[in-house]
PDB file of N, CA and C in Angstrom:
ATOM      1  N   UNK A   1      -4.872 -14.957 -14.740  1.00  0.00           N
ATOM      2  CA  UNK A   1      -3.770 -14.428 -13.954  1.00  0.00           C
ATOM      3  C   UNK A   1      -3.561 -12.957 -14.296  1.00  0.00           C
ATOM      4  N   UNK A   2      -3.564 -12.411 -13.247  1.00  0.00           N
ATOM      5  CA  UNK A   2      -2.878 -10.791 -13.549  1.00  0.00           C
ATOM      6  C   UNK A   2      -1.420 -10.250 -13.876  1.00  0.00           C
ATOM      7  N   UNK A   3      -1.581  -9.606 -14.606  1.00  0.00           N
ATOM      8  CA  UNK A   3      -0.449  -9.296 -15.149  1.00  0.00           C
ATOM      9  C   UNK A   3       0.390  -8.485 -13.982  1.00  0.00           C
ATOM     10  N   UNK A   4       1.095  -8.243 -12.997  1.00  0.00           N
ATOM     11  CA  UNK A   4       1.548  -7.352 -12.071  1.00  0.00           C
ATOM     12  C   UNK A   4       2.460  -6.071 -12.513  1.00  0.00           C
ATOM     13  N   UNK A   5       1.291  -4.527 -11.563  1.00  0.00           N
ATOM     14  CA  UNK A   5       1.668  -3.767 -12.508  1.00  0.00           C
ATOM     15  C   UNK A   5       2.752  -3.002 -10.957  1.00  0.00           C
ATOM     16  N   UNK A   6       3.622  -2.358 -10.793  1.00  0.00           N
ATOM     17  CA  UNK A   6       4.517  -2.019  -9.961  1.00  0.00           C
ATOM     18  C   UNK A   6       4.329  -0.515  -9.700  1.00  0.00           C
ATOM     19  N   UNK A   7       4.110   0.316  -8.758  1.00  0.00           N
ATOM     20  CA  UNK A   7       3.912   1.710  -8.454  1.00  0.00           C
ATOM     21  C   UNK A   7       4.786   2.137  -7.619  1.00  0.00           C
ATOM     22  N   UNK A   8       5.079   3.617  -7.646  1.00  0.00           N
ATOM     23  CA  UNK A   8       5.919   4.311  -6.932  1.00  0.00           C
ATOM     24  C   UNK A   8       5.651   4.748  -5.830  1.00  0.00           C
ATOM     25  N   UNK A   9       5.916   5.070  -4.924  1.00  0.00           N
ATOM     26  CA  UNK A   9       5.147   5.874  -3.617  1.00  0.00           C
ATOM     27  C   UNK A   9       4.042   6.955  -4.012  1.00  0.00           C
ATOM     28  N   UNK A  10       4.304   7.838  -5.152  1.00  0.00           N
ATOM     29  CA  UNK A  10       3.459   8.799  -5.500  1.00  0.00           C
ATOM     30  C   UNK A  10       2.696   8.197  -5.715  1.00  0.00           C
ATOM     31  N   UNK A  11       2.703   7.100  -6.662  1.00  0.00           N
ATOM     32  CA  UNK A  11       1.269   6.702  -7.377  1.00  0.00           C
ATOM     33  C   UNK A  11       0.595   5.746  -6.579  1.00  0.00           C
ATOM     34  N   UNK A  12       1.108   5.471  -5.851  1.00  0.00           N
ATOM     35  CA  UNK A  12       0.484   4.582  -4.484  1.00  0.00           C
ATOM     36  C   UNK A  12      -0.772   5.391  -3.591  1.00  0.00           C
ATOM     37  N   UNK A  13       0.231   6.528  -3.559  1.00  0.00           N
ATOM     38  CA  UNK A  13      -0.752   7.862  -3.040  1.00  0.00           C
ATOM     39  C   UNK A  13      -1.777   8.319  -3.603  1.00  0.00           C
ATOM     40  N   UNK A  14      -1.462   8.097  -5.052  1.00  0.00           N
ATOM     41  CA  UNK A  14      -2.965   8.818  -5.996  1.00  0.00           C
ATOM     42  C   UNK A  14      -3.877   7.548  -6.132  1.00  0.00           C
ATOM     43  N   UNK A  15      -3.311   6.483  -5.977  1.00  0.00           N
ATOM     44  CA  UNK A  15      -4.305   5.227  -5.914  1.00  0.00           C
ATOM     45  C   UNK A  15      -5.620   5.078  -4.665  1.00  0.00           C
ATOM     46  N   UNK A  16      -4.547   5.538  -4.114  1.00  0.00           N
ATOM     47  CA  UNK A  16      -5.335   5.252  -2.259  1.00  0.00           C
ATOM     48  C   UNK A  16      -6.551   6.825  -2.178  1.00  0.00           C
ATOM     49  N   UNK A  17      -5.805   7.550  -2.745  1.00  0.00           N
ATOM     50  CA  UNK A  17      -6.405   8.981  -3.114  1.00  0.00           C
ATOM     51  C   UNK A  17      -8.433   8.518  -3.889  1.00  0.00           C
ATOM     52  N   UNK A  18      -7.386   7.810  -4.967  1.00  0.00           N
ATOM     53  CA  UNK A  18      -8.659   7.621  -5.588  1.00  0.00           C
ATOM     54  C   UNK A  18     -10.369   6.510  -5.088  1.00  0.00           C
ATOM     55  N   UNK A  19      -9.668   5.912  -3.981  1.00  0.00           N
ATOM     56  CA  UNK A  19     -10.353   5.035  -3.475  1.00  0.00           C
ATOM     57  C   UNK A  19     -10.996   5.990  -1.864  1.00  0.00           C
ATOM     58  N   UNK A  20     -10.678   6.926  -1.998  1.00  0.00           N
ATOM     59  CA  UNK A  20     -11.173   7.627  -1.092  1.00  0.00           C
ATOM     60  C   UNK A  20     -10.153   7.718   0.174  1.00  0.00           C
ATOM     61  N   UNK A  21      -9.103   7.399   0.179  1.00  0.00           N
ATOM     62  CA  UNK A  21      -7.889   7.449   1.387  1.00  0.00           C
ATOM     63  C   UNK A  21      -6.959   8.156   1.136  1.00  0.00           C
ATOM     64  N   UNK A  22      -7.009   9.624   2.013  1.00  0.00           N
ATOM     65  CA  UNK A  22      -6.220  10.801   1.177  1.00  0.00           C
ATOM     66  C   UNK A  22      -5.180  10.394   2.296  1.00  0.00           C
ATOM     67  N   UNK A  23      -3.485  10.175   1.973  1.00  0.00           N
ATOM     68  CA  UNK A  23      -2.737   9.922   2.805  1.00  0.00           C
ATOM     69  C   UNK A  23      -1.897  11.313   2.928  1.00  0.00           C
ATOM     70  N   UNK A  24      -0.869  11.702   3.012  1.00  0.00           N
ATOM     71  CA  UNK A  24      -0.224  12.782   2.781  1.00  0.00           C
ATOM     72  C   UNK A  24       0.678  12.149   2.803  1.00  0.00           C
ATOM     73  N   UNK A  25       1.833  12.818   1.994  1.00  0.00           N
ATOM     74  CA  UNK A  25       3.317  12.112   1.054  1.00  0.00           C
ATOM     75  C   UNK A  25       3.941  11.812   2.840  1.00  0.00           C
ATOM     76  N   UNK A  26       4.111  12.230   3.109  1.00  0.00           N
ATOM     77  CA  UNK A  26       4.699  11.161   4.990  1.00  0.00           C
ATOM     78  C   UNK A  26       3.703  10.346   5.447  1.00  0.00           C
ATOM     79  N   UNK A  27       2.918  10.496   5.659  1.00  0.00           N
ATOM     80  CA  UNK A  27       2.274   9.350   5.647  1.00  0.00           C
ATOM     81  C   UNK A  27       2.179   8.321   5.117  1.00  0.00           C
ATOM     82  N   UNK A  28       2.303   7.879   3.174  1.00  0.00           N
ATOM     83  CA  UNK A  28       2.530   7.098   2.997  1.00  0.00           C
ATOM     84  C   UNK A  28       4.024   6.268   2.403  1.00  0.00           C
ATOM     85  N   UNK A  29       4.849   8.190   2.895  1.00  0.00           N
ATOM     86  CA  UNK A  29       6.395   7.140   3.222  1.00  0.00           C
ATOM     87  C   UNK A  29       6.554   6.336   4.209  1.00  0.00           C
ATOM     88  N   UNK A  30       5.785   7.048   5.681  1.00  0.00           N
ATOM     89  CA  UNK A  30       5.619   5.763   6.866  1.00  0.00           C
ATOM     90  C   UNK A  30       5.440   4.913   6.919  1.00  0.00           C
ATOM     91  N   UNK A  31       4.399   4.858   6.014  1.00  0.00           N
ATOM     92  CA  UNK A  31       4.011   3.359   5.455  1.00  0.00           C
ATOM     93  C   UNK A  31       5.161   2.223   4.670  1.00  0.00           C
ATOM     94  N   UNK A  32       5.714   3.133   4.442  1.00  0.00           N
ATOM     95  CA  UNK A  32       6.795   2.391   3.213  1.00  0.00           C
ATOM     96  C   UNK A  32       8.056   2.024   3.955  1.00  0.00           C
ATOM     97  N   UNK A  33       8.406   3.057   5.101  1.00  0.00           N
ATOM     98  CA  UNK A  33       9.349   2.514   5.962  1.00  0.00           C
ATOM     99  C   UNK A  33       9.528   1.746   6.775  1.00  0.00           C
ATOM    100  N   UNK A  34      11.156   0.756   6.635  1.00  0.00           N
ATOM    101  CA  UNK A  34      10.978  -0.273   7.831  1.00  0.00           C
ATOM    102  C   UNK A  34      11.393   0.480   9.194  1.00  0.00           C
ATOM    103  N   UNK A  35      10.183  -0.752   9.943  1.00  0.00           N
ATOM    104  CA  UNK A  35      10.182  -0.260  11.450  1.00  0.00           C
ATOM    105  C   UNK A  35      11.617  -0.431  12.261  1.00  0.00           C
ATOM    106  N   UNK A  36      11.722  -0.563  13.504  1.00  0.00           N
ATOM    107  CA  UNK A  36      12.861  -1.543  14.165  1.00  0.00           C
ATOM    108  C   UNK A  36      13.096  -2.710  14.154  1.00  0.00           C
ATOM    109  N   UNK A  37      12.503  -3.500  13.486  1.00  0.00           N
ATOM    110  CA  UNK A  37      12.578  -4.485  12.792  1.00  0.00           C
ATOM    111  C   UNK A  37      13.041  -4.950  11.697  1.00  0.00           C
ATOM    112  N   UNK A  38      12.718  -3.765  11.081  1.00  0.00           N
ATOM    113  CA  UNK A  38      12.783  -4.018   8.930  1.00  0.00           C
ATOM    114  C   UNK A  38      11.599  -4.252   8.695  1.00  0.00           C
ATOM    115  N   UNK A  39      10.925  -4.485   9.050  1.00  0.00           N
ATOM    116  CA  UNK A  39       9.231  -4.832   8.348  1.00  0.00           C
ATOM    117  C   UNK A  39       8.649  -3.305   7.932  1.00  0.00           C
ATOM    118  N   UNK A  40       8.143  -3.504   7.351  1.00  0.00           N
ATOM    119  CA  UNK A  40       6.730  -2.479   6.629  1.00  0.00           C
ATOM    120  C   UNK A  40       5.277  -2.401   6.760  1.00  0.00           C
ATOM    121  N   UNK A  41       5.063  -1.465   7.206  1.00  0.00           N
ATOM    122  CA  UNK A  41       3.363  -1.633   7.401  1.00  0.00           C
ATOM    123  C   UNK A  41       2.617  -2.224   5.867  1.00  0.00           C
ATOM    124  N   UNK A  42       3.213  -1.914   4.900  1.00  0.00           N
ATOM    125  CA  UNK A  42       2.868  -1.855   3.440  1.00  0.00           C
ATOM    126  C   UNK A  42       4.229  -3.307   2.940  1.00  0.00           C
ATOM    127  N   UNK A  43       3.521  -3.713   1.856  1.00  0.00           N
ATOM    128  CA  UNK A  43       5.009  -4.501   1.352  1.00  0.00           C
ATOM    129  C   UNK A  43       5.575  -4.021   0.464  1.00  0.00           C
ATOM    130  N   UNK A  44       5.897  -2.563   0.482  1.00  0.00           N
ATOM    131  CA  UNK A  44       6.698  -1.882  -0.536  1.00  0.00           C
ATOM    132  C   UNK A  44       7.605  -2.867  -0.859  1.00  0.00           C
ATOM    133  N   UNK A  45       8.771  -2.959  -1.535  1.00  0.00           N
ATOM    134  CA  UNK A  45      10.041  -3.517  -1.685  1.00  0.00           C
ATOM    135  C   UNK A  45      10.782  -2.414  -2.708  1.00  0.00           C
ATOM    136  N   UNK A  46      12.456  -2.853  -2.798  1.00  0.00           N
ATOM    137  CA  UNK A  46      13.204  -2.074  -3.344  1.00  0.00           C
ATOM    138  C   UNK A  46      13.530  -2.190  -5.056  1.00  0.00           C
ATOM    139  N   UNK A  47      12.827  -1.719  -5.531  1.00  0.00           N
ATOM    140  CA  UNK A  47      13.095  -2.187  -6.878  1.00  0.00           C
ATOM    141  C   UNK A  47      15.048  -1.787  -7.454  1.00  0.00           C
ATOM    142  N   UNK A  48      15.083  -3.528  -7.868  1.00  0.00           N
ATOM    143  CA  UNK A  48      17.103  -3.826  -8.062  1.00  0.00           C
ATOM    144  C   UNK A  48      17.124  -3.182  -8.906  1.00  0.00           C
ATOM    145  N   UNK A  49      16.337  -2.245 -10.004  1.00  0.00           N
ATOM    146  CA  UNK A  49      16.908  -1.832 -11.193  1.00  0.00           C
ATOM    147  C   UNK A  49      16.894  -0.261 -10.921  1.00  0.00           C
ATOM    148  N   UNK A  50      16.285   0.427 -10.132  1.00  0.00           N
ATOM    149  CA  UNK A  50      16.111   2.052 -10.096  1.00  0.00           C
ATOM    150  C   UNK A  50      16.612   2.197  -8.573  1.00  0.00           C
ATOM    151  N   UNK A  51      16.816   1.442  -7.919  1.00  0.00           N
ATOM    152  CA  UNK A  51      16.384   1.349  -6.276  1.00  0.00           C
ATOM    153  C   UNK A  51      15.541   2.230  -5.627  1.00  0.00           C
ATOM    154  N   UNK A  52      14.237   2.448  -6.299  1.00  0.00           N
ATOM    155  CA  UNK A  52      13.144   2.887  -5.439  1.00  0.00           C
ATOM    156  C   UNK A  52      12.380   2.444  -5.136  1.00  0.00           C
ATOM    157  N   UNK A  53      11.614   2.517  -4.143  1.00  0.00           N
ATOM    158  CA  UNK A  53      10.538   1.887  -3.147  1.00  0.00           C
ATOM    159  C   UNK A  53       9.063   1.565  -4.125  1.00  0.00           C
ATOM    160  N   UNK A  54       8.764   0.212  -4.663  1.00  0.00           N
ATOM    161  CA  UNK A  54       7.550   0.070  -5.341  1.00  0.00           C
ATOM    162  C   UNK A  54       6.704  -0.980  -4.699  1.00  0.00           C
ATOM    163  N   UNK A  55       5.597  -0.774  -5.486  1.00  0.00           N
ATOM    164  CA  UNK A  55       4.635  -2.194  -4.269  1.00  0.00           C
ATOM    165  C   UNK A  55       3.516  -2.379  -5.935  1.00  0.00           C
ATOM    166  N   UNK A  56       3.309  -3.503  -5.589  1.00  0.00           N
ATOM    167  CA  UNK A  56       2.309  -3.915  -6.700  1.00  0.00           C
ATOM    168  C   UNK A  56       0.749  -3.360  -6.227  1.00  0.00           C
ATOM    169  N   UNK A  57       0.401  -3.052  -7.150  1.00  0.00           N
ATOM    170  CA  UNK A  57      -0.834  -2.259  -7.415  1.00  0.00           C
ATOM    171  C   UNK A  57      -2.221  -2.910  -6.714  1.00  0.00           C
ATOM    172  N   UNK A  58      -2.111  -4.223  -7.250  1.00  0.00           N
ATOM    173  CA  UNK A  58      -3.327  -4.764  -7.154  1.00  0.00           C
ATOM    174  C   UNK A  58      -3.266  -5.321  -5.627  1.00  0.00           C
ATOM    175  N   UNK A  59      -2.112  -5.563  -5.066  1.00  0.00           N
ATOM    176  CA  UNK A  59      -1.888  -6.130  -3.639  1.00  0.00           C
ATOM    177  C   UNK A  59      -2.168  -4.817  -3.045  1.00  0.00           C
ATOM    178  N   UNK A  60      -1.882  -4.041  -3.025  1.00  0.00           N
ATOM    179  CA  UNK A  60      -2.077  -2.429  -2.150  1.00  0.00           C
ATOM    180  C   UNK A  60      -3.769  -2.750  -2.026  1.00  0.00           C
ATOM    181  N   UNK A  61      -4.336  -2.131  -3.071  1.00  0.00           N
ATOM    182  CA  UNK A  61      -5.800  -2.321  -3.152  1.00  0.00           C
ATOM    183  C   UNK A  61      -6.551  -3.370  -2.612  1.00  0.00           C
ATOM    184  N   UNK A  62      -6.082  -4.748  -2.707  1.00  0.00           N
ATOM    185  CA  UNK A  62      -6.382  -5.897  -2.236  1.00  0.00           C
ATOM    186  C   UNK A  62      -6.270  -5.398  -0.550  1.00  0.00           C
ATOM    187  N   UNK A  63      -5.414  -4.979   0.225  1.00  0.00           N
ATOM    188  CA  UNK A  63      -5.104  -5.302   1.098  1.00  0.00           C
ATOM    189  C   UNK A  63      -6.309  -4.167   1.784  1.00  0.00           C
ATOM    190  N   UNK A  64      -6.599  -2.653   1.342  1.00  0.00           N
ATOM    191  CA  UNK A  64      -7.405  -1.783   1.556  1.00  0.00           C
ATOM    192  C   UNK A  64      -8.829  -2.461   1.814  1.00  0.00           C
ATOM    193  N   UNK A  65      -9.198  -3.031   1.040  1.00  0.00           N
ATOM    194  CA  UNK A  65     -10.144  -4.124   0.742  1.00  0.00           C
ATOM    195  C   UNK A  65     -10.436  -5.248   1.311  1.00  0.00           C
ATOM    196  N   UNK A  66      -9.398  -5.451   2.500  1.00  0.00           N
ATOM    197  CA  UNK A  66      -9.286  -6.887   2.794  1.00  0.00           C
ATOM    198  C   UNK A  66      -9.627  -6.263   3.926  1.00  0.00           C
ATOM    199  N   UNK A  67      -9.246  -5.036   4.739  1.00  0.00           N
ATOM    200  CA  UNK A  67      -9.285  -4.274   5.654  1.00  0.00           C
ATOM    201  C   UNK A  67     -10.835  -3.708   6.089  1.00  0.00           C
ATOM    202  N   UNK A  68     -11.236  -3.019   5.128  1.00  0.00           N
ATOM    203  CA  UNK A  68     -12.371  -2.457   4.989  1.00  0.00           C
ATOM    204  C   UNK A  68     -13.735  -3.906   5.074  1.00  0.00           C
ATOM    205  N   UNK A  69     -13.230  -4.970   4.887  1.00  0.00           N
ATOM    206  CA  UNK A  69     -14.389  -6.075   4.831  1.00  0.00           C
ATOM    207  C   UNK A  69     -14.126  -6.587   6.165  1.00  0.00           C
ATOM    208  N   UNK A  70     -13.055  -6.933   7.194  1.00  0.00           N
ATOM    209  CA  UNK A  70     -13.179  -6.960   8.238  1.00  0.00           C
ATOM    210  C   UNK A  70     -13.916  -6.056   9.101  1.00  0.00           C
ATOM    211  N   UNK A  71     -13.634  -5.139   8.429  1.00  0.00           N
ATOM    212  CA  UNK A  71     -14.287  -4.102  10.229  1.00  0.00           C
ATOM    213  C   UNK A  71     -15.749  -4.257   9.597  1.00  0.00           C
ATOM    214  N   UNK A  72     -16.332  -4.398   8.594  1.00  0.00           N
ATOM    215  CA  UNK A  72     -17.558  -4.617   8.686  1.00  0.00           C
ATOM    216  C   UNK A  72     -18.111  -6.068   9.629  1.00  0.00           C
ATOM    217  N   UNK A  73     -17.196  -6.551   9.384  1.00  0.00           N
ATOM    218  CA  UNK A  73     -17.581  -8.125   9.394  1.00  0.00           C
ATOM    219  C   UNK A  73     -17.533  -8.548  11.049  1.00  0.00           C
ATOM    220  N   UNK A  74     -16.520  -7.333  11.500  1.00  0.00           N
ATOM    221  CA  UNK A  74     -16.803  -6.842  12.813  1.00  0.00           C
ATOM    222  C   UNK A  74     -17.651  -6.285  14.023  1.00  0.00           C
ATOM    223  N   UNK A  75     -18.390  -4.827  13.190  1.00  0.00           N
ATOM    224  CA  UNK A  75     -18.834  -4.426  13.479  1.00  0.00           C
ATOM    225  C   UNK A  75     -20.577  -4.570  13.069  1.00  0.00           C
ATOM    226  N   UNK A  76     -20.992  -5.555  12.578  1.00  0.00           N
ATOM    227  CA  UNK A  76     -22.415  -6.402  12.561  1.00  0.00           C
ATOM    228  C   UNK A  76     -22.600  -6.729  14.030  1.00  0.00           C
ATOM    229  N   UNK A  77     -23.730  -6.831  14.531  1.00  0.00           N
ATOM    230  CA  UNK A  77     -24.150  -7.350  15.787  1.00  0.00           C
ATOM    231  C   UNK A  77     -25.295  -8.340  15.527  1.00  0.00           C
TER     232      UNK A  77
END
């Protein structure tokens, strides 16, 4: 089991950065914001103890990943 590690919007950014997905700081506040709905493109949530916007690390990446194996899995003929 993984230990779950919690990131800030910045470091969300230098994560995605490092995986080759340069976002720019609005861009991945967009991400972080709810739509007309309340939903999130991202599952940021509000952390109860600082109230700032964090998302677990390994789910971000997971999800980049989950993304990137579809469109291959797509784009095979």
């Amino acid at each position: 089991m993984k230990i779950p590690y919690y990131i800030n919007l910045a470091q969300a950014q230098a994560v995605l950065a490092e995986m080759g997905v340069d976002l720019t700081e609005r861009q991945i506040k967009r991400a972080a914001d709810p739509d007309a709905f309340g939903r999130r493109k991202l599952p940021f949530f509000i952390d109860p103890i600082d109230g700032r916007l964090k998302i677990e690390k390994n789910t971000l990446v997971d999800i980049y990943r989950k993304i990137q194996m579809e469109a291959e899995n797509s784009s095979k003929i």
